[in-house]
C-alpha atoms as a PDB file:
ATOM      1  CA  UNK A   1     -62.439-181.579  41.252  1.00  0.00           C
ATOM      2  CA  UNK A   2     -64.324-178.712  41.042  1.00  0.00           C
ATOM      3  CA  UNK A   3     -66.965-177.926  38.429  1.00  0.00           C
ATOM      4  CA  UNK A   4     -68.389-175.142  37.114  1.00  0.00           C
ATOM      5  CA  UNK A   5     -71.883-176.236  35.970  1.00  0.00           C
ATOM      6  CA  UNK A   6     -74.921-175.477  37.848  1.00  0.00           C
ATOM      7  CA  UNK A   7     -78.697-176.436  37.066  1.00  0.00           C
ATOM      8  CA  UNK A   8     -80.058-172.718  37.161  1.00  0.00           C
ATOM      9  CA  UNK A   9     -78.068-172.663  33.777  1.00  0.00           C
ATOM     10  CA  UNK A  10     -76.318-169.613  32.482  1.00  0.00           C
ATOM     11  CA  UNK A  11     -73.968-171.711  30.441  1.00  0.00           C
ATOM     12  CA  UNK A  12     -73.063-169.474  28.025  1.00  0.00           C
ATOM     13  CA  UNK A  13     -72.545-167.221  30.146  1.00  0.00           C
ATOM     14  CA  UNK A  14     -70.056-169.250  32.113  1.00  0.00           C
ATOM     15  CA  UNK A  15     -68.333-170.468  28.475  1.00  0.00           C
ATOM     16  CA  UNK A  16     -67.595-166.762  28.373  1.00  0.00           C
ATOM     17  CA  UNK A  17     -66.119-165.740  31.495  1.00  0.00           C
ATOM     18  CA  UNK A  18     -64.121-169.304  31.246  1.00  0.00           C
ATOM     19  CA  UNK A  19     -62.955-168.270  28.122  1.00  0.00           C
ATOM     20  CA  UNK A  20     -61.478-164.778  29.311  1.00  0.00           C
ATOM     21  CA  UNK A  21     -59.796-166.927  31.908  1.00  0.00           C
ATOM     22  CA  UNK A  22     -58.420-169.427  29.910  1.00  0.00           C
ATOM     23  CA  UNK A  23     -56.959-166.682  27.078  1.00  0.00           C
ATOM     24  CA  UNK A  24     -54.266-166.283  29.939  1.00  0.00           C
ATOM     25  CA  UNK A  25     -53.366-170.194  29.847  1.00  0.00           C
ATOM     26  CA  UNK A  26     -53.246-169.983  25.682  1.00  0.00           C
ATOM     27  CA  UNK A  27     -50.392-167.186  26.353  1.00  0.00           C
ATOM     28  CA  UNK A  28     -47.333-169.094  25.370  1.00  0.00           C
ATOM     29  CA  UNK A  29     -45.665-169.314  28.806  1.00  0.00           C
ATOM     30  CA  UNK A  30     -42.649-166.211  29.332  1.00  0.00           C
ATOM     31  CA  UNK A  31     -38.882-166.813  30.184  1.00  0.00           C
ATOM     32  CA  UNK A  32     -39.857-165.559  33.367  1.00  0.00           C
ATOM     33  CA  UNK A  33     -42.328-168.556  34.119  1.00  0.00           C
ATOM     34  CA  UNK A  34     -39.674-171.145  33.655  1.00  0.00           C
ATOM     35  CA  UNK A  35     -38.295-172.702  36.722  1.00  0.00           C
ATOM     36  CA  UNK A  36     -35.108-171.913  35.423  1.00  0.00           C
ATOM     37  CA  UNK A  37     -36.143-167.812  34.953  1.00  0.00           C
ATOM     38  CA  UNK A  38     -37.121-167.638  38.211  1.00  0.00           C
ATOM     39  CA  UNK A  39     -34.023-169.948  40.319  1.00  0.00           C
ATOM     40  CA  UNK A  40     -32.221-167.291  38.562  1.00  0.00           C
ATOM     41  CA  UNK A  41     -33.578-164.267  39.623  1.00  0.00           C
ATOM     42  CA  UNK A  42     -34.425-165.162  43.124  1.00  0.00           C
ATOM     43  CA  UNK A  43     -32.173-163.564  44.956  1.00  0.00           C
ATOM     44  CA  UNK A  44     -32.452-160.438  43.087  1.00  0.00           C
ATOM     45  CA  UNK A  45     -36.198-160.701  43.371  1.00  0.00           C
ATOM     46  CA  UNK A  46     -35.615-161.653  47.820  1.00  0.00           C
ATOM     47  CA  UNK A  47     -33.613-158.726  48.171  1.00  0.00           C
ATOM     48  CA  UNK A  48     -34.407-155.208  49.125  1.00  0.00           C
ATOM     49  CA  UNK A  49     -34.253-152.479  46.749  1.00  0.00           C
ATOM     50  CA  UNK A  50     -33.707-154.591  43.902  1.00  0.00           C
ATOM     51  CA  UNK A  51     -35.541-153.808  40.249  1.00  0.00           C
ATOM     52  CA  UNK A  52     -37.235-156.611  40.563  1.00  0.00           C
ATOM     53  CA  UNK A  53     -38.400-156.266  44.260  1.00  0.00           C
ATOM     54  CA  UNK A  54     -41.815-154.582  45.122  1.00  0.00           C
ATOM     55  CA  UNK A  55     -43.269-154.018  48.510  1.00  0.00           C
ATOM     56  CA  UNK A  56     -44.373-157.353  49.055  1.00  0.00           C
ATOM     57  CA  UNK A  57     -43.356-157.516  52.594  1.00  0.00           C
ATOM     58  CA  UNK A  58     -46.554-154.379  53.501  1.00  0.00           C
ATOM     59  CA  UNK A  59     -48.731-156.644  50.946  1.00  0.00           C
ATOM     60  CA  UNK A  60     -48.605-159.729  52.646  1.00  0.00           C
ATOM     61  CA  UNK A  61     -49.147-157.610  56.036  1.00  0.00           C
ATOM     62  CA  UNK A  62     -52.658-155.929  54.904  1.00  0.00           C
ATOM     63  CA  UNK A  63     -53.446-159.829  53.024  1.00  0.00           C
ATOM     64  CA  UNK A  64     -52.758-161.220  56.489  1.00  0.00           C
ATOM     65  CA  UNK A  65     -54.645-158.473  58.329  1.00  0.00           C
ATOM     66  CA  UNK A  66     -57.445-159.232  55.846  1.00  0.00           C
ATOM     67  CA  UNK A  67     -57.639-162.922  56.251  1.00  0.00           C
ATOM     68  CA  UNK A  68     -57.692-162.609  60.039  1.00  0.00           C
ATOM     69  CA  UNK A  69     -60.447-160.165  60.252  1.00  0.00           C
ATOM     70  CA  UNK A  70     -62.366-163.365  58.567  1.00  0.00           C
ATOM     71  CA  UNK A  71     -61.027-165.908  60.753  1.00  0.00           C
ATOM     72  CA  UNK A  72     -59.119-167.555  57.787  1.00  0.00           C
ATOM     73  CA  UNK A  73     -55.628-168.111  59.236  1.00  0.00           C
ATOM     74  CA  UNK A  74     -56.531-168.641  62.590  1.00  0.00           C
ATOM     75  CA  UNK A  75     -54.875-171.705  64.757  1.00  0.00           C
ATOM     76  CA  UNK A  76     -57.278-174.113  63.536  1.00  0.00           C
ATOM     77  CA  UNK A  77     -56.429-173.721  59.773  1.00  0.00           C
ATOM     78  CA  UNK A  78     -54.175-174.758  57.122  1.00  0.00           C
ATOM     79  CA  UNK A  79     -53.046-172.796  54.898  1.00  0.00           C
ATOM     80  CA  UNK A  80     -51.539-173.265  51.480  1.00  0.00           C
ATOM     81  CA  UNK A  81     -49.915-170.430  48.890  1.00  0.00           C
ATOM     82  CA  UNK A  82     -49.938-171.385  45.421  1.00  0.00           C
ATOM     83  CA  UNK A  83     -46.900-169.640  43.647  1.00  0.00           C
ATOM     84  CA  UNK A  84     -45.198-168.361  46.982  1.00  0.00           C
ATOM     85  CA  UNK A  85     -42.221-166.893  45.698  1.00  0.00           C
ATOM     86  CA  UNK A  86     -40.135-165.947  48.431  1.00  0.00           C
ATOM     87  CA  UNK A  87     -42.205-167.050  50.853  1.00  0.00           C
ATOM     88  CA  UNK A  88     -43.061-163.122  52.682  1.00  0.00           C
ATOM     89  CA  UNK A  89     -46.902-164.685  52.449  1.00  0.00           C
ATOM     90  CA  UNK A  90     -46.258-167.886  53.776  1.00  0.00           C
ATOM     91  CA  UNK A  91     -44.554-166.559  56.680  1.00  0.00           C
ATOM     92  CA  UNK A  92     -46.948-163.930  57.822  1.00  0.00           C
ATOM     93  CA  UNK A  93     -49.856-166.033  57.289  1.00  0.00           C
ATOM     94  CA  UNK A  94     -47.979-168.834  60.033  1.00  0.00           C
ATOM     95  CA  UNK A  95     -47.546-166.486  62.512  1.00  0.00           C
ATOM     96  CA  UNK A  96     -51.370-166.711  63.446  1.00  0.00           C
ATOM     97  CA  UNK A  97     -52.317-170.127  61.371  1.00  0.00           C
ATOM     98  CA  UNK A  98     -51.915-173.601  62.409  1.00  0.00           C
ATOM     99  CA  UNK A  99     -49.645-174.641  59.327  1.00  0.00           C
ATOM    100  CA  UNK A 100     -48.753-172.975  55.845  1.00  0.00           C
ATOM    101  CA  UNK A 101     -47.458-174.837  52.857  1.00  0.00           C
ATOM    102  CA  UNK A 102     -45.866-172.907  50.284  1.00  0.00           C
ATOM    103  CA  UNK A 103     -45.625-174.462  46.407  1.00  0.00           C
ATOM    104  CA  UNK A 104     -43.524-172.619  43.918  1.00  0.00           C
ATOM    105  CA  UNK A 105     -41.878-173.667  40.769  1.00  0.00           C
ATOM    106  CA  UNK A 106     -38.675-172.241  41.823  1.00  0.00           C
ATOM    107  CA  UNK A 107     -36.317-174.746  44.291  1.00  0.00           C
ATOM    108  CA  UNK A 108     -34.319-171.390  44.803  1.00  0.00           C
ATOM    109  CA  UNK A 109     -37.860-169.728  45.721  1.00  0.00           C
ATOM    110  CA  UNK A 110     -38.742-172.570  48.349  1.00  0.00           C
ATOM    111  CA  UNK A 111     -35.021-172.267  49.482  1.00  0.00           C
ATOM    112  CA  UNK A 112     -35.436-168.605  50.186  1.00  0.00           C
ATOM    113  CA  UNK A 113     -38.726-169.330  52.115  1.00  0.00           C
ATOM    114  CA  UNK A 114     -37.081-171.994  54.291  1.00  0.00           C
ATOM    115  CA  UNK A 115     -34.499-170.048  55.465  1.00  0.00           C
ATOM    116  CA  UNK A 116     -36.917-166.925  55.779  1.00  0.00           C
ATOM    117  CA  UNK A 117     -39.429-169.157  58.008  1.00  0.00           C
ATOM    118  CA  UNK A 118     -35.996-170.735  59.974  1.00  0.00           C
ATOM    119  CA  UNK A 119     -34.551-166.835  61.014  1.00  0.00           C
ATOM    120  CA  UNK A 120     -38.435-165.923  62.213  1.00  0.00           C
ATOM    121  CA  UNK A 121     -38.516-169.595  64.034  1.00  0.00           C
ATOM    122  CA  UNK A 122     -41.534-170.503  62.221  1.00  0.00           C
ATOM    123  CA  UNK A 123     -41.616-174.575  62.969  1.00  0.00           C
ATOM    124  CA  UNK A 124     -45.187-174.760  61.270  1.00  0.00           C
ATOM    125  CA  UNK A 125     -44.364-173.758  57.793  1.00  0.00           C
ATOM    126  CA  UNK A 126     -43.148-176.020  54.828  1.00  0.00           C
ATOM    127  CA  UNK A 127     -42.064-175.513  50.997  1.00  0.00           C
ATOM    128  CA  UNK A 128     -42.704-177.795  48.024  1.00  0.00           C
ATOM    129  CA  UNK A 129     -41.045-177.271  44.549  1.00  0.00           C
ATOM    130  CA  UNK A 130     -43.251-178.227  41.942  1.00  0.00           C
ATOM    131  CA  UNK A 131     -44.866-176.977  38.378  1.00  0.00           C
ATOM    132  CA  UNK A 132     -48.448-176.371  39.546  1.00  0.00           C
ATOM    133  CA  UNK A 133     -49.253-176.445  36.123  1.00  0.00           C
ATOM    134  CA  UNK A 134     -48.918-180.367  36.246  1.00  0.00           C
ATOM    135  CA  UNK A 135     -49.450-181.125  39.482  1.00  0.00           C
ATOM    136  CA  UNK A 136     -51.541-184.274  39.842  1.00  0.00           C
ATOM    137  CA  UNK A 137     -53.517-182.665  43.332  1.00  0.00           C
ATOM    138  CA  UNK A 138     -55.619-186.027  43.877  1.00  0.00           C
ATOM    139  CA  UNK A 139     -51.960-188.786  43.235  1.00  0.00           C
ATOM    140  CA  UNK A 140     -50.646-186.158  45.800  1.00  0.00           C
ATOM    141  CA  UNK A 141     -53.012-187.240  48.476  1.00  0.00           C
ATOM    142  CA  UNK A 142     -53.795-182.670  47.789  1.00  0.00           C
ATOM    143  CA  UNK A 143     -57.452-183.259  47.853  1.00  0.00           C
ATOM    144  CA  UNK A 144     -59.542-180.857  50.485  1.00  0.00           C
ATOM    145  CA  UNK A 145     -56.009-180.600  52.513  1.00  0.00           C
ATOM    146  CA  UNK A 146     -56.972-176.944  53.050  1.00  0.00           C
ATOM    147  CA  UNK A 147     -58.990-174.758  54.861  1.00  0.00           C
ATOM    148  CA  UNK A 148     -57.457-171.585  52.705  1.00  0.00           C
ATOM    149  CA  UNK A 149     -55.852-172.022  49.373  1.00  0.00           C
ATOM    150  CA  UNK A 150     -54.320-168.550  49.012  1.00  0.00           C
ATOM    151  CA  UNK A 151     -52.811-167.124  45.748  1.00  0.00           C
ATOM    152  CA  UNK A 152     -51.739-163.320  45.244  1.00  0.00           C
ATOM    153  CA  UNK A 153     -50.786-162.344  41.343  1.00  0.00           C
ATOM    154  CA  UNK A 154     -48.490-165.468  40.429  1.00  0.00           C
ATOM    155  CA  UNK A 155     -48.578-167.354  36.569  1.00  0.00           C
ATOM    156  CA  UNK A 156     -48.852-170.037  38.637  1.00  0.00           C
ATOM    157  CA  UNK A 157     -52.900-170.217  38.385  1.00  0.00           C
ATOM    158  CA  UNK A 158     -53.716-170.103  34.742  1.00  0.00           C
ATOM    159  CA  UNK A 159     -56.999-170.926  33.397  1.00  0.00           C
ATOM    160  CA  UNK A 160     -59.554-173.105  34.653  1.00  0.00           C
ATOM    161  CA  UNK A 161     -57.873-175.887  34.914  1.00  0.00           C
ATOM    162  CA  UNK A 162     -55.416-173.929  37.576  1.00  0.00           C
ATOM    163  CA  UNK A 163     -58.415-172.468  39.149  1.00  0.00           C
ATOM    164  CA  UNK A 164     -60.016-176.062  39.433  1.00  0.00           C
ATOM    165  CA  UNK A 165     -56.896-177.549  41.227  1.00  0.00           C
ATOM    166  CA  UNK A 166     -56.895-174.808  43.844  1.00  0.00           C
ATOM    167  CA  UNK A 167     -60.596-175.767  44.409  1.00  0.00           C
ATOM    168  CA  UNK A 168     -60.165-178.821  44.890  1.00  0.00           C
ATOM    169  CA  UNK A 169     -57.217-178.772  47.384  1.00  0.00           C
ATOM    170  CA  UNK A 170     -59.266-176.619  49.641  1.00  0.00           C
ATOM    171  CA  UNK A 171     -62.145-178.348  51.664  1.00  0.00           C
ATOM    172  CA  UNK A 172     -63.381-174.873  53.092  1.00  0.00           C
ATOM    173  CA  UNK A 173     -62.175-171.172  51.591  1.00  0.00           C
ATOM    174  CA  UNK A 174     -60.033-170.230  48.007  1.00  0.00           C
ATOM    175  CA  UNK A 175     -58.706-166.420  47.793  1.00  0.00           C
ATOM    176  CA  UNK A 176     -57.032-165.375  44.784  1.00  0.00           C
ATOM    177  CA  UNK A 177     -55.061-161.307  44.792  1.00  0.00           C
ATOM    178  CA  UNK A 178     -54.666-160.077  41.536  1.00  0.00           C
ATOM    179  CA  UNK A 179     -54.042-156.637  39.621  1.00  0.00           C
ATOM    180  CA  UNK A 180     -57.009-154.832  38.468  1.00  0.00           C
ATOM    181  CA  UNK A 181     -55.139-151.928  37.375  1.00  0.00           C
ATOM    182  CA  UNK A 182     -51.927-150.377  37.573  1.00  0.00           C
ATOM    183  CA  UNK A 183     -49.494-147.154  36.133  1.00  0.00           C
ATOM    184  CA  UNK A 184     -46.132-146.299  36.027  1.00  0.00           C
ATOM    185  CA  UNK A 185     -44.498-143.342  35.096  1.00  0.00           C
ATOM    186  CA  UNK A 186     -41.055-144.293  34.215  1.00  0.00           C
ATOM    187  CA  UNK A 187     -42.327-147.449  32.609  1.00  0.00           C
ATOM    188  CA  UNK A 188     -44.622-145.139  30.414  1.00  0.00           C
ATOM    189  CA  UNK A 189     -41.848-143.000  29.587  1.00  0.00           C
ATOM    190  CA  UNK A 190     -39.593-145.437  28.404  1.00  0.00           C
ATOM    191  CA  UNK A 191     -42.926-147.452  25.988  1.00  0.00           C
ATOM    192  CA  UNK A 192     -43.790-143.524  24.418  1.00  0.00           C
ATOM    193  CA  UNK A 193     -40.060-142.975  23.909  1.00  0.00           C
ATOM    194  CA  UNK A 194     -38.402-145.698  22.568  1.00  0.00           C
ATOM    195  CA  UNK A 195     -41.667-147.801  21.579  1.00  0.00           C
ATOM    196  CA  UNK A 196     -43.806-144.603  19.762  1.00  0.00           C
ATOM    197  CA  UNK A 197     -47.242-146.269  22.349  1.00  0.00           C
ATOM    198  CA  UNK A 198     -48.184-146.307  25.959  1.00  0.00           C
ATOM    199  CA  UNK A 199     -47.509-148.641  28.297  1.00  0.00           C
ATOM    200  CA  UNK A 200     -50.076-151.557  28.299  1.00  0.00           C
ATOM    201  CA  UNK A 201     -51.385-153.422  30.917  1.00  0.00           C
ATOM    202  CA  UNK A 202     -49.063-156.056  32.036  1.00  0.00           C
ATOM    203  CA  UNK A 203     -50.291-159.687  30.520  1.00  0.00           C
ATOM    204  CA  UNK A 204     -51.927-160.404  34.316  1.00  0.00           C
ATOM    205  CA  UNK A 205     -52.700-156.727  35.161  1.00  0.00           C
ATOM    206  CA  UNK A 206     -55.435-156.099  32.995  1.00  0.00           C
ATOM    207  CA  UNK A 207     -58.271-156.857  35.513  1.00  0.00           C
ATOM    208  CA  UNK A 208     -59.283-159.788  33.006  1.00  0.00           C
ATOM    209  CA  UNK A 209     -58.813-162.649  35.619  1.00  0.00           C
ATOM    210  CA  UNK A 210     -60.446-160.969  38.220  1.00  0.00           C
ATOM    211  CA  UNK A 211     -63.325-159.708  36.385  1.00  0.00           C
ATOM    212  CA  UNK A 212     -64.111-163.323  34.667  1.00  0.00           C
ATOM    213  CA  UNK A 213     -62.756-165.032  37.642  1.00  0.00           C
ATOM    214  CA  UNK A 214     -66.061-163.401  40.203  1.00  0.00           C
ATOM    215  CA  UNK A 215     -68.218-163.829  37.298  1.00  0.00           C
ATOM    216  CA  UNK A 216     -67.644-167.548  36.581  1.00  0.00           C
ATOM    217  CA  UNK A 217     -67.650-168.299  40.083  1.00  0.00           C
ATOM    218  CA  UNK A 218     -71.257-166.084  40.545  1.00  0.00           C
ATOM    219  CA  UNK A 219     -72.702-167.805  37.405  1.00  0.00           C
ATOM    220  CA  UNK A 220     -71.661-171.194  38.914  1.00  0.00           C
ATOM    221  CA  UNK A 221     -73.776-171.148  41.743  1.00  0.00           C
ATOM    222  CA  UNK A 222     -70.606-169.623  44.015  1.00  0.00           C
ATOM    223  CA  UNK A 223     -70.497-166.479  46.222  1.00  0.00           C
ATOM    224  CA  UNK A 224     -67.323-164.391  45.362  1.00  0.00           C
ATOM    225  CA  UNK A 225     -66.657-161.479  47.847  1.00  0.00           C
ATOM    226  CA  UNK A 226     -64.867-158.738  46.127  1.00  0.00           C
ATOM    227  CA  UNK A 227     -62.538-156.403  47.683  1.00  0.00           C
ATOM    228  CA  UNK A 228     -59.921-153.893  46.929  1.00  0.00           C
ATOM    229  CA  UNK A 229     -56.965-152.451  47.781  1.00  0.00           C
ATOM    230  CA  UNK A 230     -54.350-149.348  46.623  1.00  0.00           C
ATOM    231  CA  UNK A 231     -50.693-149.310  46.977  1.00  0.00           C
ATOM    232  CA  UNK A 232     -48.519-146.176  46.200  1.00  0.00           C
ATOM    233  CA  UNK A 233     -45.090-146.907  45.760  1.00  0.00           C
ATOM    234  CA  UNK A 234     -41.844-144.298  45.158  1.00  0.00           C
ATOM    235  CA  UNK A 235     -38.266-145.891  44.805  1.00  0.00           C
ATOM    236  CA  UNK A 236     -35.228-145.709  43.666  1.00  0.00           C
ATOM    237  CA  UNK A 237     -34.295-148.507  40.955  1.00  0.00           C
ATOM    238  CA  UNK A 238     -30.841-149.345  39.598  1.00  0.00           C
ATOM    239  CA  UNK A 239     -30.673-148.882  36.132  1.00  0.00           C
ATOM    240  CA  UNK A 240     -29.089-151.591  33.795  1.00  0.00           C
ATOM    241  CA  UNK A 241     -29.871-154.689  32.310  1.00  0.00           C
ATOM    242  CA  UNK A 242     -32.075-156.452  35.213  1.00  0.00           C
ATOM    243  CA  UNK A 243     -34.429-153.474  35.003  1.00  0.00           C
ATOM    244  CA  UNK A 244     -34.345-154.087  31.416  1.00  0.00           C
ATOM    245  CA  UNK A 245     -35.144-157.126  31.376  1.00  0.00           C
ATOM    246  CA  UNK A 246     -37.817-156.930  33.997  1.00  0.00           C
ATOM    247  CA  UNK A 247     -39.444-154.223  31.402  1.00  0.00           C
ATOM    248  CA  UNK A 248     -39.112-156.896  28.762  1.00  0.00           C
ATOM    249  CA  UNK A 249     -41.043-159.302  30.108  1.00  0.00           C
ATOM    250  CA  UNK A 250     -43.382-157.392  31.668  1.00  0.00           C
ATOM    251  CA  UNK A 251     -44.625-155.065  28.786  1.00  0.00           C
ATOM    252  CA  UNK A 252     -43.480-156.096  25.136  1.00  0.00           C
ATOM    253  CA  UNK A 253     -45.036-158.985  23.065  1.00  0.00           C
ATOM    254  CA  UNK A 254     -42.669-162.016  22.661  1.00  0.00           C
ATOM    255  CA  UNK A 255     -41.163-160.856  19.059  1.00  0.00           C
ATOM    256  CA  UNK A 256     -40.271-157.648  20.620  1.00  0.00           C
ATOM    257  CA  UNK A 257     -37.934-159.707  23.504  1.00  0.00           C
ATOM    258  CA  UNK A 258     -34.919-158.974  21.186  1.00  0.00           C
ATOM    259  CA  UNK A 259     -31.032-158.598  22.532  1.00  0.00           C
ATOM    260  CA  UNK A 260     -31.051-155.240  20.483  1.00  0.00           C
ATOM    261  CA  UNK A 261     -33.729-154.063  22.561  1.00  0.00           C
ATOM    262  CA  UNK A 262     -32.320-155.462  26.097  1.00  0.00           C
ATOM    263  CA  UNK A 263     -29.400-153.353  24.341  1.00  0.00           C
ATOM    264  CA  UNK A 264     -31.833-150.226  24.160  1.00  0.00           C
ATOM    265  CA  UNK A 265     -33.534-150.111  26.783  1.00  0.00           C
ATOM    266  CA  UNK A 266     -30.288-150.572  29.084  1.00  0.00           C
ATOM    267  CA  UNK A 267     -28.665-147.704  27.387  1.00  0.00           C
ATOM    268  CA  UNK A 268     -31.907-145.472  27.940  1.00  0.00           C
ATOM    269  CA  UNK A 269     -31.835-146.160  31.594  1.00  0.00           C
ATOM    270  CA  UNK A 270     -28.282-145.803  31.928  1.00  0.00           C
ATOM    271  CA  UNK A 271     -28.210-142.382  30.284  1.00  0.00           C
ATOM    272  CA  UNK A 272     -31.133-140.948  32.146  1.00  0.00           C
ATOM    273  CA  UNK A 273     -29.944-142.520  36.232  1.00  0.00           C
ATOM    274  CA  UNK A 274     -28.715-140.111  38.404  1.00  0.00           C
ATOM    275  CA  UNK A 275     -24.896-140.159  40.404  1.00  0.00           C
ATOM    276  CA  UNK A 276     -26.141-142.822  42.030  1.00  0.00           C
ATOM    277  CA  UNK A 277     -26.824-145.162  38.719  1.00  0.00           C
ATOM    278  CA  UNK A 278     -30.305-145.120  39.562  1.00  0.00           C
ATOM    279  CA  UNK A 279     -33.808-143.750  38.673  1.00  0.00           C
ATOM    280  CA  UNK A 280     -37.300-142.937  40.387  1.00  0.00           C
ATOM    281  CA  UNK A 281     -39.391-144.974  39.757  1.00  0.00           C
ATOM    282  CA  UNK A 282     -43.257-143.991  40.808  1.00  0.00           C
ATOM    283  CA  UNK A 283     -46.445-146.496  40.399  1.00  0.00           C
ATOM    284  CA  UNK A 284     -49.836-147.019  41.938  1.00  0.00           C
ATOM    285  CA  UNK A 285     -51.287-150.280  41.527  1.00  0.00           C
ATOM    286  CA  UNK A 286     -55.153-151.086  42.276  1.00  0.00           C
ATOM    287  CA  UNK A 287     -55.246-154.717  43.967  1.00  0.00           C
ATOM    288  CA  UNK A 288     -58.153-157.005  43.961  1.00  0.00           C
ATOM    289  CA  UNK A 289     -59.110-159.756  46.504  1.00  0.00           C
ATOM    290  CA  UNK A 290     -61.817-162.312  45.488  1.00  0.00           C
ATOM    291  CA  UNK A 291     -62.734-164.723  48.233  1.00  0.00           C
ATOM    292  CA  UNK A 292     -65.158-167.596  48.145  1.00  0.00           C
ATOM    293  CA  UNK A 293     -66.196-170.837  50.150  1.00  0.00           C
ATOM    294  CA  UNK A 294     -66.272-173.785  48.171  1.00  0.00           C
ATOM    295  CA  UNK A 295     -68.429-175.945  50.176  1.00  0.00           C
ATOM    296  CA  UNK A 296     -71.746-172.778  49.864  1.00  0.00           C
ATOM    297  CA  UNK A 297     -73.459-173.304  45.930  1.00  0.00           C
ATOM    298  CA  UNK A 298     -76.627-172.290  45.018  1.00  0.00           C
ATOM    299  CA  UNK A 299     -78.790-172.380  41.710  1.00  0.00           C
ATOM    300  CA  UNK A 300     -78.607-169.186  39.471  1.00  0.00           C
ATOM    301  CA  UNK A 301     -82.045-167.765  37.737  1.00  0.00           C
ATOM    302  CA  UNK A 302     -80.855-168.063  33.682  1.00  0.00           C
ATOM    303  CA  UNK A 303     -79.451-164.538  33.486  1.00  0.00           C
ATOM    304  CA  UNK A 304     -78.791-164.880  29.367  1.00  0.00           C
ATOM    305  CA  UNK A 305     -81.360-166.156  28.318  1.00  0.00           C
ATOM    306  CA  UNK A 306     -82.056-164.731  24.855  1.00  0.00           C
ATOM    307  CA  UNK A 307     -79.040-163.082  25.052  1.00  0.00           C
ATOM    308  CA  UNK A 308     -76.296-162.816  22.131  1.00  0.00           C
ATOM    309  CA  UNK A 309     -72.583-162.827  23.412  1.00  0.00           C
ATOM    310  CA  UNK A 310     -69.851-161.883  21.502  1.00  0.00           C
END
């Protein structure tokens, strides 16, 4: 199992930047992270056009494109995706790689993923159901089984402990996609007018993780390549309660996950959607790519030395 100590020091540093990534495991976990949550929006979330879908299929296209251009997913690697969702990752990834496991919390999820791989007569892919959260990686025989453990924005990976088990499952590469920022104008909208704020950051979209994430990893003794990447995205979304919901989860603190405000936010939505019961919906998002090789460590000079943290 991976640890992050080094002998050049710097560990206060590191207790810092661990800390930043561990406030995301002391979040309470959401509805939404509850293998239940998500079996019962998969479909919705699979589907095209839904207000839960995104453009994940051009996302895993320019991850895949990235990945090759470093020789990552070639046909000498295996592959793993930690929180796959769907599956749209797993499969574009085995098009070019030797094999690609998938783990998601979600049987529906792995379900999806199957039958995705099946219709594109992927034979190299497979799915596991499982809470990666308690995943025993070493009882599971998971230890260095990977040349590429891959994760792109999932609850799946919380904390160090989640960032240790990914580590330790690969035996070459680790590449973790996350938000660094992101805005949304009908989101926005809805916060200032039935809220009285703006819209925050989504819990994971704050560029926390992957700002502590490259710096624990640096201050380790690691060497985290940081990249980035912009995604405009105009739709059309159905109004009711799934978009509600969505916003719910997304955007308001736990107390505020009320049924009178489900019951608000619908009605907003559903007043406001055009003939065709739906709205625009306009975002850009600012996606971040930290890649590292967990077999390359060096020492770190003591960069803190003398130096008070908050």
């Amino acid at each position: 199992m991976a640890e992050f100590t080094a002998s050049g020091g710097n560990e206060r540093g590191r207790a810092v930047f661990a800390s930043m990534l561990d406030a995301r495991s002391r979040i309470p976990p959401a509805a939404k992270e509850t293998a239940e949550r998500w079996n019962a929006v998969a479909d919705k979330w699979n589907g095209s056009g839904g207000a839960l879908q995104t453009d994940h299929g051009e996302r895993a296209k320019d991850a895949a494109e990235f990945l090759l251009s470093r020789g990552l997913i070639g046909p000498g690697c295996d592959v793993a995706d930690i929180g796959c969702g769907p599956g749209r990752f797993v499969c574009e990834f085995a098009k070019t790689a030797r094999s690609v496991t998938g783990f998601d919390i979600s049987t529906r999820m792995t379900e999806i993923g199957a039958e995705r791989a099946a219709e594109a007569g992927l034979a190299n892919v497979s799915f596991r159901a499982c809470d990666f959260h308690t995943l025993d990686v070493a009882a599971e025989g998971l230890e260095d089984r990977f040349d590429l453990v891959f994760s792109s924005m999932t609850p799946a990976v919380r904390g160090v402990d989640g960032l240790k088990k990914t580590m330790a499952m690969s035996r070459a590469w680790c590449c973790q996609i996350t938000h660094v920022s992101s805005s949304n104008e009908l989101q926005n909208r809805m916060m200032l007018e039935l809220f009285g704020r703006p819209r925050p950051e989504p819990r994971y979209g704050s560029g926390q993780w992957f700002y502590s994430l490259f710096n624990l990893l640096f201050l380790s003794g690691y060497s985290p390549e940081a990249s980035y990447f912009n995604a405009h995205d105009e739709r059309r979304v159905p109004a009711g309660e799934d978009y509600a919901r969505h916003f719910m989860d997304m955007l308001l603190p736990e107390s505020e996950r009320t049924g009178e405000n489900l019951r608000r936010i619908t009605d907003y939505l559903e007043r406001r959607a055009g003939a065709d019961g739906c709205l625009d919906e306009v975002s850009d998002t600012c996606y971040g790519r930290v890649l590292w090789d967990v077999r390359s460590r060096t020492d770190r000079p003591e960069y803190f030395r003398g130096l008070e943290l908050l």
